[in-house]
N, C-alpha and C. Protein backbone atom coordinates (compact mmCIF):
# COMPACT_ATOMS: atom_id res chain seq x y z
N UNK A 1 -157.13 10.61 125.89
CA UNK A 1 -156.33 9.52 125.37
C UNK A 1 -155.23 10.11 124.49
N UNK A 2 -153.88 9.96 125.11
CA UNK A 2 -152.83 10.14 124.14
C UNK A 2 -152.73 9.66 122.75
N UNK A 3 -152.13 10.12 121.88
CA UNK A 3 -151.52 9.21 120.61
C UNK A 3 -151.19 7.88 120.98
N UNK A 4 -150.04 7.96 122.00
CA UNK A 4 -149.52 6.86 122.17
C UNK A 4 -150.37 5.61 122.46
N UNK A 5 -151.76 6.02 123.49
CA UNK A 5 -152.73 5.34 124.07
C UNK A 5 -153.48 4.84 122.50
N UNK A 6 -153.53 5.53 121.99
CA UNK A 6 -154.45 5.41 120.37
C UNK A 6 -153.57 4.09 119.79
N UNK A 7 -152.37 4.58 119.68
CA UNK A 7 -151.52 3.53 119.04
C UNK A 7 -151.75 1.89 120.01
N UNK A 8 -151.21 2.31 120.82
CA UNK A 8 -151.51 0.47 121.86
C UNK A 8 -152.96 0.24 121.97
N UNK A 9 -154.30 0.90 121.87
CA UNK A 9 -155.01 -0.10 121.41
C UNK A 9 -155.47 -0.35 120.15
N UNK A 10 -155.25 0.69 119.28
CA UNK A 10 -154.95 -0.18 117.99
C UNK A 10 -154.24 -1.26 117.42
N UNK A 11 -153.13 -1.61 117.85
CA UNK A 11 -152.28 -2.77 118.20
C UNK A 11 -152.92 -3.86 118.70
N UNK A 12 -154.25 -3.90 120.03
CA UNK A 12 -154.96 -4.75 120.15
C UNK A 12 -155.76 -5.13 119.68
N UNK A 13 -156.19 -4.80 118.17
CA UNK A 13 -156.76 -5.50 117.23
C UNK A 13 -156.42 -6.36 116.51
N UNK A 14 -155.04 -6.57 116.62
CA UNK A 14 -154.06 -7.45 115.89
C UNK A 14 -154.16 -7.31 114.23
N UNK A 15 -154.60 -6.44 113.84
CA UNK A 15 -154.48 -6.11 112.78
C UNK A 15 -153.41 -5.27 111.91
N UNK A 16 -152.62 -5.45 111.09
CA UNK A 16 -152.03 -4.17 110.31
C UNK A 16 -152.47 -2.93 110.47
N UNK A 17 -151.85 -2.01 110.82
CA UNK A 17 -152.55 -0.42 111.08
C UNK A 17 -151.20 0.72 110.51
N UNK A 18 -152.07 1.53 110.23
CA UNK A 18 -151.01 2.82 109.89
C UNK A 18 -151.70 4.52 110.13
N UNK A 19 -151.01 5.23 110.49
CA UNK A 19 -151.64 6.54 110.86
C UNK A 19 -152.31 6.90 109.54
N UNK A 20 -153.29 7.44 109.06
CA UNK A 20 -153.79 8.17 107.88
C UNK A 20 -153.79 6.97 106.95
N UNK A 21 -152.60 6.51 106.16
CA UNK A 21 -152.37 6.00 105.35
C UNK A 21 -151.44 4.98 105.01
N UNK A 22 -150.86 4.00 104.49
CA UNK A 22 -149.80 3.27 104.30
C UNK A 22 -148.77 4.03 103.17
N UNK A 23 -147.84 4.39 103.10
CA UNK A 23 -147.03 4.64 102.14
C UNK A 23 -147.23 3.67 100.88
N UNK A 24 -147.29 4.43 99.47
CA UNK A 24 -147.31 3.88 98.32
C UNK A 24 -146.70 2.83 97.87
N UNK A 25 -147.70 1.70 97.82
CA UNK A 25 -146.99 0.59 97.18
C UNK A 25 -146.41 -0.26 98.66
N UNK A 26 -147.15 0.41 99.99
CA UNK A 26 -146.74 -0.88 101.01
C UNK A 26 -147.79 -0.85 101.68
N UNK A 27 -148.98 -1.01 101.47
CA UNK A 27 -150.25 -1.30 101.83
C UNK A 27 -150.33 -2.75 102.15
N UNK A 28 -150.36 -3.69 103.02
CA UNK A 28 -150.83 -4.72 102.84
C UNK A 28 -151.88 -5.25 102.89
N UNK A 29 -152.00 -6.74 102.51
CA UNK A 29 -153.29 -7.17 101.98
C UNK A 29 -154.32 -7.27 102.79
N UNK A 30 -155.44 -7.02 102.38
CA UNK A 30 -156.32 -6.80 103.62
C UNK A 30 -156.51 -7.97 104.49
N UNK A 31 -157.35 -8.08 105.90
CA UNK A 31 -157.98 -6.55 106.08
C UNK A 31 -156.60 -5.75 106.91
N UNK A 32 -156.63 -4.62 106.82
CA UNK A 32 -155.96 -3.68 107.75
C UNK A 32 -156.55 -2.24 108.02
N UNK A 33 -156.00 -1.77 108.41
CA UNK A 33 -156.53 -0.39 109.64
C UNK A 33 -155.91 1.18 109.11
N UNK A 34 -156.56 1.93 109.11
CA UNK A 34 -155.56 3.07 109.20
C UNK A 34 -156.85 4.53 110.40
N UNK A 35 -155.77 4.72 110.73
CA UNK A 35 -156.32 5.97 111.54
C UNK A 35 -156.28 6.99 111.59
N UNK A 36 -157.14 8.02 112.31
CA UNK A 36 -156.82 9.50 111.86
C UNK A 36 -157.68 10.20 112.65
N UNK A 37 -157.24 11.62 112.89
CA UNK A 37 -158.02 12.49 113.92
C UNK A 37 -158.41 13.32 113.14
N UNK A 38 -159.38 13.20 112.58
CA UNK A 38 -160.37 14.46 111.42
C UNK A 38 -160.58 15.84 111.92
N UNK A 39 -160.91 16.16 113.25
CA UNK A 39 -160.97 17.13 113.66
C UNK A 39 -161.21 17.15 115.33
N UNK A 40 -160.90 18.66 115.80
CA UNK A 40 -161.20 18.22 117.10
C UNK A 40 -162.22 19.03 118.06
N UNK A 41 -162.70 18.30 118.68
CA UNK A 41 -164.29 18.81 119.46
C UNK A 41 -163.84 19.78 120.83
N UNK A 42 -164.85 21.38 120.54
CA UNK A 42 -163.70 21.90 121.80
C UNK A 42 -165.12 22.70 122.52
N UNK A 43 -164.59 23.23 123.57
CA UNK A 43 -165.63 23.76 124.27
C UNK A 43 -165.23 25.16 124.64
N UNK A 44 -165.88 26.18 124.27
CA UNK A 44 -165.55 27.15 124.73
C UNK A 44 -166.24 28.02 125.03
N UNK A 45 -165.69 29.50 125.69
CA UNK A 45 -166.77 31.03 125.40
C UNK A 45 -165.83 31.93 125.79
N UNK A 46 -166.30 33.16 125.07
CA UNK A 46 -165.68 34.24 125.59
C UNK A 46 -164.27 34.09 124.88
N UNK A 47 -164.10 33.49 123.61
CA UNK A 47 -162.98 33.27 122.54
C UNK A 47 -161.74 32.74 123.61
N UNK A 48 -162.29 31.43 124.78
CA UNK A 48 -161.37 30.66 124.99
C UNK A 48 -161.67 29.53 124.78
N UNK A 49 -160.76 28.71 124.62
CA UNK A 49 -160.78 27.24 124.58
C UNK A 49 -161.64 26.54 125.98
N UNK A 50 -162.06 26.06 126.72
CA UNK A 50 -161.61 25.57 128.03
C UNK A 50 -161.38 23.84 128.14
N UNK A 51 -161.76 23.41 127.28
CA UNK A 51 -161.78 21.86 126.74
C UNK A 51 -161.89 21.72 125.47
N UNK A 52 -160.64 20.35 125.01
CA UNK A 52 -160.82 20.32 123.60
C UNK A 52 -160.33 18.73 124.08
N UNK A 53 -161.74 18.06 123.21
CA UNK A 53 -161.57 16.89 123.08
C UNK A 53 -160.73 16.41 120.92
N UNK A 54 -160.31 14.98 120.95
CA UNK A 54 -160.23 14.82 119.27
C UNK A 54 -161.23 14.29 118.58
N UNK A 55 -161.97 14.22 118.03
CA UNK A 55 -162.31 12.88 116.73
C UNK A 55 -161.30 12.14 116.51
N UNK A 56 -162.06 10.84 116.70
CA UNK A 56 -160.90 9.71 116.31
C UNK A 56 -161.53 8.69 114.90
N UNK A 57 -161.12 8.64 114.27
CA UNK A 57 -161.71 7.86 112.60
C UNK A 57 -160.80 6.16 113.09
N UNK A 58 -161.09 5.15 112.95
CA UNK A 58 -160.65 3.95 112.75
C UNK A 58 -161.42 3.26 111.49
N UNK A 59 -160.55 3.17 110.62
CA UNK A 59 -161.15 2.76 109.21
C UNK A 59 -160.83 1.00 108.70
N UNK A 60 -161.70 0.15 109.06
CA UNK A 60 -161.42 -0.87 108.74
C UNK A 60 -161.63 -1.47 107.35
N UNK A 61 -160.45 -1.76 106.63
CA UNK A 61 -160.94 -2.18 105.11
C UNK A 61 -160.50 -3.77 105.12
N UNK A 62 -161.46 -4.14 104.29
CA UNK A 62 -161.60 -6.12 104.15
C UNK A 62 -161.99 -5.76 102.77
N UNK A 63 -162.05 -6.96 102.06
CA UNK A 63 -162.09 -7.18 100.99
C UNK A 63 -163.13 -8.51 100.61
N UNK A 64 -163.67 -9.11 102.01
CA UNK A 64 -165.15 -8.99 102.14
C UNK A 64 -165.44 -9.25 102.94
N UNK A 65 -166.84 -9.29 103.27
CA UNK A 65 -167.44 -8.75 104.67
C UNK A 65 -166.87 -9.42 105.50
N UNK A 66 -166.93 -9.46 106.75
CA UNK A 66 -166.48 -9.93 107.99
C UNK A 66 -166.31 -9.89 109.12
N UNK A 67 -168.16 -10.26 109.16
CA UNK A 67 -168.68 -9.59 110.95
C UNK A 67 -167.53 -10.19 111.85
N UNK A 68 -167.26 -11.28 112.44
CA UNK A 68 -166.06 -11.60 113.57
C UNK A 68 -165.02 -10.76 113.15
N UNK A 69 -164.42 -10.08 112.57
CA UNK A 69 -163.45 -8.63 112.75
C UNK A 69 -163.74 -7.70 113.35
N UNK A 70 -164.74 -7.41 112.79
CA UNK A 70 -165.66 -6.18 113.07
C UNK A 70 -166.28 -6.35 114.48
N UNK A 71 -166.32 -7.56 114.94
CA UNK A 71 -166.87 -7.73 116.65
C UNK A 71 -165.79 -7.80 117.79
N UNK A 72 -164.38 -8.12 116.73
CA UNK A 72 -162.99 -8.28 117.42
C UNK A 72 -162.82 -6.70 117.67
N UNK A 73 -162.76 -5.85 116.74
CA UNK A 73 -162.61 -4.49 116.49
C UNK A 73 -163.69 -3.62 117.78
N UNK A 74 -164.60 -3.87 117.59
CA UNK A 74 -165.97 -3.48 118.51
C UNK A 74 -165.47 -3.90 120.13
N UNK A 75 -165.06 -4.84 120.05
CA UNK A 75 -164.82 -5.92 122.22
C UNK A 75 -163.51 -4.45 121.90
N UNK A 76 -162.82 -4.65 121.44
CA UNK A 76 -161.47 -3.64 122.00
C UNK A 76 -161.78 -2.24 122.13
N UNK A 77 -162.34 -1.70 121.19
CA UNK A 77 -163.12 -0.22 121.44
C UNK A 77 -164.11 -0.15 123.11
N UNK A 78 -164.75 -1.50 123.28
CA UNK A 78 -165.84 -1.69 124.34
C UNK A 78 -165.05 -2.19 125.48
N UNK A 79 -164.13 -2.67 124.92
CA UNK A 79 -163.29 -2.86 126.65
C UNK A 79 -162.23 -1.29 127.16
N UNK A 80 -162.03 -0.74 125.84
CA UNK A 80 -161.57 0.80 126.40
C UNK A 80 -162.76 1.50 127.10
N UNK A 81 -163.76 1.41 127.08
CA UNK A 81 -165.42 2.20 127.18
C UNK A 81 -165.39 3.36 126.63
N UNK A 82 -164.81 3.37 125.12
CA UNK A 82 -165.29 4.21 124.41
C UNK A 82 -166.46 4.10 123.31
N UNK A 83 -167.36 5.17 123.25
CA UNK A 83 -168.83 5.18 122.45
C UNK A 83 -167.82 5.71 121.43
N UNK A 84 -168.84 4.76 120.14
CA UNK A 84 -168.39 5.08 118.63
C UNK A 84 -169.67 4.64 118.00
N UNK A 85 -169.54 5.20 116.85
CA UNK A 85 -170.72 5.01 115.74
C UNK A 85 -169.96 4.26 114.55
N UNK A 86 -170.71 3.48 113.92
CA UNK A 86 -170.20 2.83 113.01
C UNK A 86 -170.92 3.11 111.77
N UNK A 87 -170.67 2.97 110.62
CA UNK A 87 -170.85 3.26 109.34
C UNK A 87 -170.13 2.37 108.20
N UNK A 88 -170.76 1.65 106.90
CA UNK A 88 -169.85 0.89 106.06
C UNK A 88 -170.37 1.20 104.60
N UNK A 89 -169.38 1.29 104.05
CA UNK A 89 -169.26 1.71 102.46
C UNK A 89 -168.55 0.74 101.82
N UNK A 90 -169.00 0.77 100.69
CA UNK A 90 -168.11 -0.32 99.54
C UNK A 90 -167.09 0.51 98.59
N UNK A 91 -166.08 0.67 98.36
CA UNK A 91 -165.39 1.53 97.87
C UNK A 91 -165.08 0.85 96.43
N UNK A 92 -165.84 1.22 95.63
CA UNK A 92 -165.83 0.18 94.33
C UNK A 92 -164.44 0.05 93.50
N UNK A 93 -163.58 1.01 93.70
CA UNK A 93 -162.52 1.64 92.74
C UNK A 93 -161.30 1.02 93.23
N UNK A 94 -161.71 0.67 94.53
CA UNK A 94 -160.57 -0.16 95.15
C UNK A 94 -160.86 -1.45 95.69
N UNK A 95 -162.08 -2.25 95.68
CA UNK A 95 -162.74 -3.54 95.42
C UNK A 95 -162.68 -3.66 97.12
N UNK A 96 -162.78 -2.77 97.71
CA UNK A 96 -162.86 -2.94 99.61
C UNK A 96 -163.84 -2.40 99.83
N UNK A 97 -164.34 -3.33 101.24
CA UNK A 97 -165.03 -2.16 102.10
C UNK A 97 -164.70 -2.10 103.19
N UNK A 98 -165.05 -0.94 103.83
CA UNK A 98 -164.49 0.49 104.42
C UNK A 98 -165.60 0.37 105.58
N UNK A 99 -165.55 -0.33 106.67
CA UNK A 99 -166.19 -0.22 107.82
C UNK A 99 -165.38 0.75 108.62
N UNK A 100 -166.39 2.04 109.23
CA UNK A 100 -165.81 3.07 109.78
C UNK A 100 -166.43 3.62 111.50
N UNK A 101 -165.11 3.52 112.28
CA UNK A 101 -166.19 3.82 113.80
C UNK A 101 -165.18 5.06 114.12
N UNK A 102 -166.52 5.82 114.06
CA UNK A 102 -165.91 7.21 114.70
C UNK A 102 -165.72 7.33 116.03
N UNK A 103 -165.05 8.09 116.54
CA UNK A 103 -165.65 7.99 118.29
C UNK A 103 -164.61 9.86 119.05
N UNK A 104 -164.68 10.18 119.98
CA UNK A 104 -164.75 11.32 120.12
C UNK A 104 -163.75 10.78 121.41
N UNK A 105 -162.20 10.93 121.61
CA UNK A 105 -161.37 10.54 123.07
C UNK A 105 -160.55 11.71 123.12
């Protein structure tokens, strides 16, 4: 999956989204999205590459809970047929939480 591919179905969440981060002071109000490729999964031997897949992070922050997002978010990941794991934190310092699906494209 290209960037570009990353970008259009992130877009089908209809949510606000931004790569990594929103620039300071233009964050909008939740919930919105930001994304990011943490690292990337590769296959090799013999000190070659021969496949390298990315990590893909999609970080959903709300400001409170809100399973029907999170199932809107889930159908679009599940209609790409990509496997992801999900994970949620309360980020106290910034009064959000931080529902997070990793997934490997």
């Amino acid at each position: 999956m290209t960037h570009k591919e990353v970008i259009a179905m992130v877009g089908e969440m209809d949510i606000p989204f931004a790569y990594h981060h929103f620039a300071e002071g233009e964050s909008p109000d939740p919930p919105f999205i930001c994304f990011l490729y943490p690292n990337a999964v590769q296959f090799g031997a013999d000190n070659i590459v021969y496949h390298s897949d990315k990590a893909l992070d999609i970080e959903l922050y709300t400001d409170e809970k809100n399973p029907d997002l999170e199932d809107a978010v889930e159908t679009v990941l599940t209609d790409h047929e990509i496997y992801f794991e999900k994970t949620e934190v309360w980020i106290e310092s910034e009064k959000l939480y931080e529902v997070l699906y990793s997934m490997v494209i």
